[in-house]
Protein backbone atom coordinates (compact mmCIF):
# COMPACT_ATOMS: atom_id res chain seq x y z
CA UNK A 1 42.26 -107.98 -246.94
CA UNK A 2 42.58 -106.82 -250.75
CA UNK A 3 39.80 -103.90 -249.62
CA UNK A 4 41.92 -102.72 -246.72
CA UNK A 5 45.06 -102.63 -248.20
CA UNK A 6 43.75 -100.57 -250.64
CA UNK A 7 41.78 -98.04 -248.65
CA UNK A 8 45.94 -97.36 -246.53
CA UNK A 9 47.02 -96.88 -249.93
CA UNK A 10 44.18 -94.01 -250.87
CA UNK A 11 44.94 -92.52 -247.68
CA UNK A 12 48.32 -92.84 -247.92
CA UNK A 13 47.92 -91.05 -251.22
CA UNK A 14 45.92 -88.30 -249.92
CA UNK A 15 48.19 -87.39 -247.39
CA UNK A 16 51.33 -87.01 -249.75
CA UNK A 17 49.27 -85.14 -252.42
CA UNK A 18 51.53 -82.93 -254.10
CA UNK A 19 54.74 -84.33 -252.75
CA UNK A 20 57.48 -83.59 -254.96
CA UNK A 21 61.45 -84.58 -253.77
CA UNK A 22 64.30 -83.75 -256.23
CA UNK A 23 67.93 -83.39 -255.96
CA UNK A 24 69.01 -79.87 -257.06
CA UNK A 25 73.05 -79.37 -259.11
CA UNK A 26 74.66 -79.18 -255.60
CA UNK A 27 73.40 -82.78 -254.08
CA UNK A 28 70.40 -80.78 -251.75
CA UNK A 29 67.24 -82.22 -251.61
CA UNK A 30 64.46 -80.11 -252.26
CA UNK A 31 60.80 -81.12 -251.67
CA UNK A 32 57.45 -79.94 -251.46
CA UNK A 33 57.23 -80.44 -248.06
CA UNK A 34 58.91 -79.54 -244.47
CA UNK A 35 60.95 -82.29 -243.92
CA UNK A 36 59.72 -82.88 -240.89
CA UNK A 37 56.42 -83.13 -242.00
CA UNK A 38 57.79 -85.96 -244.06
CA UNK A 39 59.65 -87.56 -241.16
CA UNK A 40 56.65 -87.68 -238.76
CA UNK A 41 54.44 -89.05 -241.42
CA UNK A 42 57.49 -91.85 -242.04
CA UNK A 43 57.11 -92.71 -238.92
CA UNK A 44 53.41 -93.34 -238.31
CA UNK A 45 53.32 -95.39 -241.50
CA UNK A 46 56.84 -96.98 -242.19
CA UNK A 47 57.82 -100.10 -239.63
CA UNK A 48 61.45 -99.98 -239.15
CA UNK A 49 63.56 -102.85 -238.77
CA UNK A 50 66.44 -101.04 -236.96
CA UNK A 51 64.15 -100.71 -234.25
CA UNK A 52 61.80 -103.55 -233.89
CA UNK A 53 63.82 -105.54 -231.80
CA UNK A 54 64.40 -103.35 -229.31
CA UNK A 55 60.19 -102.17 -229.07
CA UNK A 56 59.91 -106.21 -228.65
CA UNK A 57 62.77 -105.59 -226.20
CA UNK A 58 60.97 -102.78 -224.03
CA UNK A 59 57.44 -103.89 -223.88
CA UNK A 60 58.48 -107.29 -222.34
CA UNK A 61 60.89 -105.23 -220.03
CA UNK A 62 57.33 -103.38 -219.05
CA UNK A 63 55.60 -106.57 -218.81
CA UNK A 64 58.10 -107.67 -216.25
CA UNK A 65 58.01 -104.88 -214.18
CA UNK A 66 54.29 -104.85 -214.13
CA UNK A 67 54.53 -108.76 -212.81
């Protein structure tokens, strides 16, 4: 499992080479990166726990509907 983790984290890695964030003297953020970029690749790699319940939520609602 060690091995696995580890090979997410080199790609992980790779894909936010050269990622710099900072917050400029008027509270901006500035990065390296579109932002949306950044979002997209948040959400193919970060779970959220806002929304878990309610993916739990819809796939049993599709289960039922397929039955």
């Amino acid at each position: 499992m060690a091995k696995k983790n580890q090979q997410q984290q080199d790609e992980s890695a790779q894909n936010l080479q050269g990622f710099s964030i900072r917050i400029n003297e008027f509270g901006q953020v500035e990065t390296t990166m579109a932002i949306d970029r950044v979002n997209a690749y948040l959400n193919e790699n970060v779970d959220d726990k806002k929304f878990r319940d309610k993916k739990e939520k819809d796939e049993a609602a599709v289960e039922d509907a397929a039955e």
